[in-house]
Protein backbone atom coordinates (compact mmCIF):
# COMPACT_ATOMS: atom_id res chain seq x y z
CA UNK A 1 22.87 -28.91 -75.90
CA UNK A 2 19.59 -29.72 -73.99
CA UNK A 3 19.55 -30.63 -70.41
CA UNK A 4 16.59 -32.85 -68.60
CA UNK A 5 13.74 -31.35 -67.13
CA UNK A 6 13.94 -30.58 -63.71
CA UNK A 7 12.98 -32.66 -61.08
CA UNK A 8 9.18 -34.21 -60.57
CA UNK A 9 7.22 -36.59 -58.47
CA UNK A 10 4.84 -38.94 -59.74
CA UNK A 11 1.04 -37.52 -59.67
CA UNK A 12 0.01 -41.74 -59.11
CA UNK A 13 1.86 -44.49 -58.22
CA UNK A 14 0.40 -48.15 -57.09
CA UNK A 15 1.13 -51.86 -57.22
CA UNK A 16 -0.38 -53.77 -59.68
CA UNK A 17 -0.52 -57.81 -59.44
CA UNK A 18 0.09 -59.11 -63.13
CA UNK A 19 0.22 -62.87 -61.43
CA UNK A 20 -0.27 -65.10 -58.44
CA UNK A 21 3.57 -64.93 -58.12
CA UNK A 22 4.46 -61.02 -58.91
CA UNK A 23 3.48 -57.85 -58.34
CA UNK A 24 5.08 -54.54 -60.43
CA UNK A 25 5.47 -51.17 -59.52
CA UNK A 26 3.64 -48.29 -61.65
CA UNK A 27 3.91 -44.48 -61.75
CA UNK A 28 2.60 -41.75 -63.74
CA UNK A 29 4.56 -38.40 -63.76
CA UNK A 30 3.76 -34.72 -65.65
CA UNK A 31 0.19 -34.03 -67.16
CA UNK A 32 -2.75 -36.38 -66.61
CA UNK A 33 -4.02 -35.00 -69.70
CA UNK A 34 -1.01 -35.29 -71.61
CA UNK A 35 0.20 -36.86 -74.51
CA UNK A 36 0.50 -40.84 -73.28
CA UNK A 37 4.25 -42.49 -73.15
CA UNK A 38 5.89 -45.32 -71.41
CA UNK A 39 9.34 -45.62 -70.00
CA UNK A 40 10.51 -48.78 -70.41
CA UNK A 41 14.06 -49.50 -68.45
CA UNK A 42 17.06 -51.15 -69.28
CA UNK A 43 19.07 -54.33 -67.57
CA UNK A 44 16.26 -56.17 -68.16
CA UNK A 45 16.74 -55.71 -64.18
CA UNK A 46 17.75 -52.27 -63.49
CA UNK A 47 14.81 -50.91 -62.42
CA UNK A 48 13.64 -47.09 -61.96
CA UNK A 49 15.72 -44.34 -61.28
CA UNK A 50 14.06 -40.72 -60.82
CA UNK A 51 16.68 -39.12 -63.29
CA UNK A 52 14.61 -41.07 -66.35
CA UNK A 53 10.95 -39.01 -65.60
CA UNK A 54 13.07 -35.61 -65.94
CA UNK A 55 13.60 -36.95 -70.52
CA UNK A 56 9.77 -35.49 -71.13
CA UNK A 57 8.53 -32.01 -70.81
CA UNK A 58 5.93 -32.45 -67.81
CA UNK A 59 3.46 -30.17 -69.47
CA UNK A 60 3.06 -32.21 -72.46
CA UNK A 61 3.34 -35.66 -71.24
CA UNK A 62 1.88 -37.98 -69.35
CA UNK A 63 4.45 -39.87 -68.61
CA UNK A 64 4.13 -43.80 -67.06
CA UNK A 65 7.12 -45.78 -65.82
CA UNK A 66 7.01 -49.42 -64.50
CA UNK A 67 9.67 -51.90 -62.55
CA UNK A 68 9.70 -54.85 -64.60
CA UNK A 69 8.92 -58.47 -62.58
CA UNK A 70 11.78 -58.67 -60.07
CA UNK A 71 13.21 -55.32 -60.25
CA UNK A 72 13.21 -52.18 -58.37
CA UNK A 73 10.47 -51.91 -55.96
CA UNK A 74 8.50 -54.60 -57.84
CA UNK A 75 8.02 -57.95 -56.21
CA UNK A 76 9.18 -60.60 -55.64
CA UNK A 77 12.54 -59.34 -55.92
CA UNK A 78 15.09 -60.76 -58.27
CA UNK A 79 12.68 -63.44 -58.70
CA UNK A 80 13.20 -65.42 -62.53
CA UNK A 81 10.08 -67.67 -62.29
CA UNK A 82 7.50 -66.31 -64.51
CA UNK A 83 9.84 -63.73 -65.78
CA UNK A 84 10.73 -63.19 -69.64
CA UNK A 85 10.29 -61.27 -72.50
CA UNK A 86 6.31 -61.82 -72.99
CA UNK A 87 5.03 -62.01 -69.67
CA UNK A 88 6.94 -58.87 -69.83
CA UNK A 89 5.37 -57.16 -73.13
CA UNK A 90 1.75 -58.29 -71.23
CA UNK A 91 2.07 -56.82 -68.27
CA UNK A 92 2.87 -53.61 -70.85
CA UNK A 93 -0.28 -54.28 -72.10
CA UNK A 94 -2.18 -55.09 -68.43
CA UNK A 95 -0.93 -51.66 -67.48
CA UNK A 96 -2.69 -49.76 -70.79
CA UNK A 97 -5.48 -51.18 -70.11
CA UNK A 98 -5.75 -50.19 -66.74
CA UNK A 99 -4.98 -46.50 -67.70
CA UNK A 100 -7.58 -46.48 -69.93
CA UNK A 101 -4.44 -45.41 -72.28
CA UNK A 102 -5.24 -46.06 -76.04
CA UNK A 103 -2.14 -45.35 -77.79
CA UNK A 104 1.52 -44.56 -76.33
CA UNK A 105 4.90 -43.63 -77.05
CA UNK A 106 7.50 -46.20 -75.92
CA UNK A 107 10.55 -44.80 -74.26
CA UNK A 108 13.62 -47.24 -73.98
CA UNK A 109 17.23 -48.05 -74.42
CA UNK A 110 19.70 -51.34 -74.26
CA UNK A 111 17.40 -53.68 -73.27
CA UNK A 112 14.73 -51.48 -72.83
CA UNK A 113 14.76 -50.71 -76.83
CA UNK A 114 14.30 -54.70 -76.90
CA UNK A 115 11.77 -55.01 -74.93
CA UNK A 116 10.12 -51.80 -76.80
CA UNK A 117 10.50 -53.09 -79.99
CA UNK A 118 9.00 -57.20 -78.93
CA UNK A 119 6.02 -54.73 -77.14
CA UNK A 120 5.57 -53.09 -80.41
CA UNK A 121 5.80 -55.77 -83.37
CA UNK A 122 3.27 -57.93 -81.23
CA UNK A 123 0.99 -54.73 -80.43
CA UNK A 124 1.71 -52.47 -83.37
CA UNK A 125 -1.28 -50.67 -83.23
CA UNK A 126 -1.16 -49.88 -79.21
CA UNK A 127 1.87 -48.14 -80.39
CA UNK A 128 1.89 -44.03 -81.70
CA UNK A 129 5.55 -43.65 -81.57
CA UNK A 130 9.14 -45.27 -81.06
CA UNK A 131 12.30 -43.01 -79.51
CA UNK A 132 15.12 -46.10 -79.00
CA UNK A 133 18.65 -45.61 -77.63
CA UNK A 134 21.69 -48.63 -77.64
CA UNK A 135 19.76 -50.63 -79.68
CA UNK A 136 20.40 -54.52 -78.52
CA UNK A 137 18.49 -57.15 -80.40
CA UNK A 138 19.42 -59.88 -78.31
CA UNK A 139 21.34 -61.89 -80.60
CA UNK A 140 23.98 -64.05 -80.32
CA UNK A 141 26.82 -62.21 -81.45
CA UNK A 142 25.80 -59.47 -79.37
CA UNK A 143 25.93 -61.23 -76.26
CA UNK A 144 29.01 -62.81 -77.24
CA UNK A 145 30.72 -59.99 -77.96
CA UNK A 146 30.04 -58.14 -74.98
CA UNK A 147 29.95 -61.38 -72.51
CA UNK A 148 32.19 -63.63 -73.66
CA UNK A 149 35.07 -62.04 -76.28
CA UNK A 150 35.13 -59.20 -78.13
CA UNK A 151 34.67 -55.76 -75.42
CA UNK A 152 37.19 -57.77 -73.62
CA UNK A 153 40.23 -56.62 -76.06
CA UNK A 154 38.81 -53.04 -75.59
CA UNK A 155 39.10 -53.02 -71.90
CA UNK A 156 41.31 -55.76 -70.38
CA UNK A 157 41.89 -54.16 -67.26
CA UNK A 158 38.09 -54.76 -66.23
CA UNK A 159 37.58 -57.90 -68.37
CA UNK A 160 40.18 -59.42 -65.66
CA UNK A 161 37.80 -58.42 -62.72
CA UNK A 162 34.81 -59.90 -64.68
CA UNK A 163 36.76 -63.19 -65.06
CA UNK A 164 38.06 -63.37 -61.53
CA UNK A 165 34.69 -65.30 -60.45
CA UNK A 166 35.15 -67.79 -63.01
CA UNK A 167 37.54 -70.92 -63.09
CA UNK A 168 39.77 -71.22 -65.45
CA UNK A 169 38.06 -74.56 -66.83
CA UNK A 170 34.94 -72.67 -67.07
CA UNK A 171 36.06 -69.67 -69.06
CA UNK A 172 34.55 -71.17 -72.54
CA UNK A 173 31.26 -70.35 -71.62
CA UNK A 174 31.21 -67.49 -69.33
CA UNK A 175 27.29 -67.27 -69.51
CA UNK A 176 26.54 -70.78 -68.40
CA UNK A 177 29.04 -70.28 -65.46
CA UNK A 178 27.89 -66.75 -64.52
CA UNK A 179 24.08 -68.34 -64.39
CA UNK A 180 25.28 -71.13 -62.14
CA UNK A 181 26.53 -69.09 -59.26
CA UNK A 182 24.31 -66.48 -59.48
CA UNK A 183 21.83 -69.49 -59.16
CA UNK A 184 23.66 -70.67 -55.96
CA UNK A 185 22.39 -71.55 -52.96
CA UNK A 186 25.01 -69.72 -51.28
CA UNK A 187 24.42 -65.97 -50.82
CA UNK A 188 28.18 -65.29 -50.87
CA UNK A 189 28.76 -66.96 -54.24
CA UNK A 190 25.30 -65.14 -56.19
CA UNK A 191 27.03 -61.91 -54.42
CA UNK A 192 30.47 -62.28 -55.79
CA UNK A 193 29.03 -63.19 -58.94
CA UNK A 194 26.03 -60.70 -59.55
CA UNK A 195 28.79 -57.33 -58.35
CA UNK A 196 31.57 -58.33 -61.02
CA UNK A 197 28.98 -59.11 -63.92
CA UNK A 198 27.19 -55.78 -62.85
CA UNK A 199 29.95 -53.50 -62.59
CA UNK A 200 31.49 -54.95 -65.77
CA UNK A 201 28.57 -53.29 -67.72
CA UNK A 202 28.78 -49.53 -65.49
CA UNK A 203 32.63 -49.19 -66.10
CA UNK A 204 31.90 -49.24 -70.22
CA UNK A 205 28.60 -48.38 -70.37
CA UNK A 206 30.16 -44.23 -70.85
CA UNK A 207 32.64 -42.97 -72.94
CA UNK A 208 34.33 -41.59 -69.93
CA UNK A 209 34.28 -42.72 -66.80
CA UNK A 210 31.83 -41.83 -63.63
CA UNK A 211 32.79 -43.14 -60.45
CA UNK A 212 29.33 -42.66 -59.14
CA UNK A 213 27.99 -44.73 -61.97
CA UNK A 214 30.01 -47.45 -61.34
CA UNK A 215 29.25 -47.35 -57.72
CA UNK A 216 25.45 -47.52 -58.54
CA UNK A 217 26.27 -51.08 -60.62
CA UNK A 218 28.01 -52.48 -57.48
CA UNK A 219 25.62 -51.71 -54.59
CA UNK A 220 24.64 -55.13 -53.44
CA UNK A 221 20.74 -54.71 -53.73
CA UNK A 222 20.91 -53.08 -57.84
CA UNK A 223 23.65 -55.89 -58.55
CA UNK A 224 21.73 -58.72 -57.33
CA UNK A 225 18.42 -57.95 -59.55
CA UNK A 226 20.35 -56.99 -62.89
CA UNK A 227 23.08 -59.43 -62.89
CA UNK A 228 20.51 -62.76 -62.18
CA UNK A 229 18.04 -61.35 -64.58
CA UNK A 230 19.77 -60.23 -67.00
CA UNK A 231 22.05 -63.54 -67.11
CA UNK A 232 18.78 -65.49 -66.95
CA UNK A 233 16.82 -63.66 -70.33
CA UNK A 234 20.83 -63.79 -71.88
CA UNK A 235 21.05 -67.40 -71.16
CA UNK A 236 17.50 -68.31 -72.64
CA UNK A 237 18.32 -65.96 -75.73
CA UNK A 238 15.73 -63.52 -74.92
CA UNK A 239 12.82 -65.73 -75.20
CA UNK A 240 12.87 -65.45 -78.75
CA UNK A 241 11.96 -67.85 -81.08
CA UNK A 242 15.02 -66.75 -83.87
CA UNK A 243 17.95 -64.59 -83.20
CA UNK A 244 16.99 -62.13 -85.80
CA UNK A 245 13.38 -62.29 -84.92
CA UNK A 246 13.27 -58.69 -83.94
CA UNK A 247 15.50 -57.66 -86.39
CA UNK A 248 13.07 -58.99 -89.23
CA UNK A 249 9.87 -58.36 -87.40
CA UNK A 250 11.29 -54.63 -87.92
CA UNK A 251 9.19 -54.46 -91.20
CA UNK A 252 5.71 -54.60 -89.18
CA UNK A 253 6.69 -51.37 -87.79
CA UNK A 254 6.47 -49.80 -91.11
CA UNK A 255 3.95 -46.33 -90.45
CA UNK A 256 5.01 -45.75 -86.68
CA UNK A 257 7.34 -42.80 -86.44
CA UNK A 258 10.29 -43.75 -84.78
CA UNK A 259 14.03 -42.56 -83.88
CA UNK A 260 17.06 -44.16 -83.20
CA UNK A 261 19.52 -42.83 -80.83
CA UNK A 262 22.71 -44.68 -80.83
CA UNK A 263 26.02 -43.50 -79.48
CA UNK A 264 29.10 -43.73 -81.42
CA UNK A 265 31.86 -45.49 -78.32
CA UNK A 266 28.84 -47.99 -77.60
CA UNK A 267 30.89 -50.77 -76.67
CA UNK A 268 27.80 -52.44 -74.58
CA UNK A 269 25.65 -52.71 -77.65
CA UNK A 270 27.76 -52.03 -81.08
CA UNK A 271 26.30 -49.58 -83.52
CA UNK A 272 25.94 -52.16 -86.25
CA UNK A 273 22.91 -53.33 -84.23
CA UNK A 274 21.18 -49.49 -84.69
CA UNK A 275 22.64 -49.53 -88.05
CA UNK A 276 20.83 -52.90 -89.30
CA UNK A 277 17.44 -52.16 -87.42
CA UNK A 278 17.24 -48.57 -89.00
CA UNK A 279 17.76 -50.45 -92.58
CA UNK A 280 15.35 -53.18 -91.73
CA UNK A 281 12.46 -50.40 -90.08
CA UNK A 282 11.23 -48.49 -93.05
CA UNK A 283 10.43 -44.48 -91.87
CA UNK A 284 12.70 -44.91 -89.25
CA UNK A 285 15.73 -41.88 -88.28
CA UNK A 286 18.82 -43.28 -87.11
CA UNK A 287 20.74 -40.44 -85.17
CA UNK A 288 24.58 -41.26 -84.21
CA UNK A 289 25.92 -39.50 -81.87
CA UNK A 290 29.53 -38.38 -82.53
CA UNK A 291 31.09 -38.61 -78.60
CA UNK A 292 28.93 -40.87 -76.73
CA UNK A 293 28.78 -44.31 -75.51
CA UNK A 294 26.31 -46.63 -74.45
CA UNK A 295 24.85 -44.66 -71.41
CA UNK A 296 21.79 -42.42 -72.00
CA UNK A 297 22.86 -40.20 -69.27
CA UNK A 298 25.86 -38.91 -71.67
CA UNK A 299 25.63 -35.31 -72.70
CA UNK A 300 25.18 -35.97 -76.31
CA UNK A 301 22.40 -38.69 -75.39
CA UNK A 302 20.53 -36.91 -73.12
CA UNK A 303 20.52 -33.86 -75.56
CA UNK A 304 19.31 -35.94 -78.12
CA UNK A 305 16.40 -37.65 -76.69
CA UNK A 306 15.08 -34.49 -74.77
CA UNK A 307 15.22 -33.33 -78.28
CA UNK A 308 13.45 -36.08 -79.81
CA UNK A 309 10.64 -36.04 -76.94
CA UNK A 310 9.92 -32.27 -77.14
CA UNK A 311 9.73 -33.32 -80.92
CA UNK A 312 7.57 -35.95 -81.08
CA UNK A 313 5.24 -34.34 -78.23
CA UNK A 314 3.93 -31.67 -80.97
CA UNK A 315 3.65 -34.20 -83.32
CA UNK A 316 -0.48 -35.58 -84.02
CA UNK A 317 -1.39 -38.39 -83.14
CA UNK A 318 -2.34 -41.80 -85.32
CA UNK A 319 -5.51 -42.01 -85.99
């Protein structure tokens, strides 16, 4: 089993405005010479976390991670104007640009493989290489399975602390009534609200549970960001102009190596979702791991995508 690499500190960091209203948060870890990738984190919301620069070996990469708009140390924080799936795959391209980068790797799972995958079927030839984990394509089912009924039979005990917000009369569409009060006015409410739908995700995102991973889902500050942006691109479908639009727009990536990483026990984003992308993206390797869940911090994974970036590092680049 691999392990991650150990610790590092970014070699650059700096703010970069991408609009009048916000203002994201850039870093570039390992070799400035390396071979070019970007991180691209999950919620959409959850911002950095130094644990996801340690996935590349530092000698071969040159690694760059961002906060998306409204997340981390990105600003204005938790802030949903101007904030969706293409103003996010620009400022992608806004940061390339201003590294001077001409191809990279993109790094990203659960929503991060979404936002990877828009990034790369509008700019396939920015694009040198794919590694996805808990693929999530945004589509209905899959946000009705997770948000409104389906995980639920899996894991009743926390399904009832994700309904407790909720009234009863408002249980039909638990979306709509999660976006209203984490909406609200009232900083009570949006904090009620924003903890359960947060912590709802960290109790199943692994296959076993981690206190300490839970507890990182309900700190007030990380459950405020991910629950109102995430609710907001969930409530707006992504941004997308189809449900299966990434699904189909899968062919276009047809000549960019890419792997799938997909735990078994996802019960965040169900493997059917890997499954049918890996069908629909000719090339592509679908590896299922056999005892892991949604969480790319499980051993099986982590060992896998360490794998797959020591990998892909030797591999040449497009011309």
């Amino acid at each position: 089993m691999r392990s991650l690499y150990p610790p590092i500190e970014p070699f650059d960091s700096f703010e970069l405005p991408v609009s009048d209203l916000h203002t994201i948060y850039v870093e570039q870890c390992g070799n400035p010479a390396g071979k070019p990738a970007l991180f691209v984190h999950g919620g959409p919301g959850g911002g950095l976390d130094p644990a996801y620069r340690r996935f590349f070996d530092p000698q071969r990469w040159r690694l760059v991670l961002f906060d998306q708009r409204g997340a981390g140390r990105s600003r204005p924080f938790a802030e949903l104007r101007e904030n969706d799936t293409w103003h996010l795959v620009e400022d992608m391209e806004t940061i390339r640009q201003r590294l001077a980068i001409e191809r990279w790797t993109l790094f990203g799972g659960s929503w991060g493989s979404t936002l990877s995958l828009a990034y790369a079927q509008r700019h396939p030839q920015r694009v040198s290489a794919l590694i996805l984990r808990g693929i999530f394509l945004l589509r209905k089912l899959e946000i009705d399975w997770f948000y409104q009924h389906g995980a639920s039979l899996l894991f009743p005990d926390a399904w009832q602390d994700y309904l407790r917000p909720i009234a009863p009369e408002e249980r039909h569409d638990l979306v709509g009534a999660y976006y209203r009060r984490l909406c609200s006015e009232d900083s009570a409410v949006r904090m009620e609200a924003a903890r359960a739908w947060s912590m709802w995700e960290g109790r199943l995102s692994k296959l076993q549970a981690d206190a300490d991973f839970i507890a990182r889902f309900g700190a007030d500050r990380f459950a405020e960001a991910f629950a109102r942006i995430e609710c907001h691109y969930f409530i707006h479908r992504g941004f997308l102009q189809r449900d299966d639009q990434l699904l189909q727009g899968a062919r276009a990536l047809a000549g960019i190596p890419g792997a799938i990483v997909h735990g078994r026990y996802d019960v965040v984003c169900p493997l059917d979702s890997a499954w049918q992308l890996h069908q629909a993206w000719p090339g592509s390797e679908l590896h299922i791991t056999p005892d892991a869940g949604h969480s790319a911090l499980e051993p099986g994974n982590l060992s896998k995508l360490v794998e797959l970036t020591d990998r892909f590092a030797q591999q040449e680049r497009p011309a």
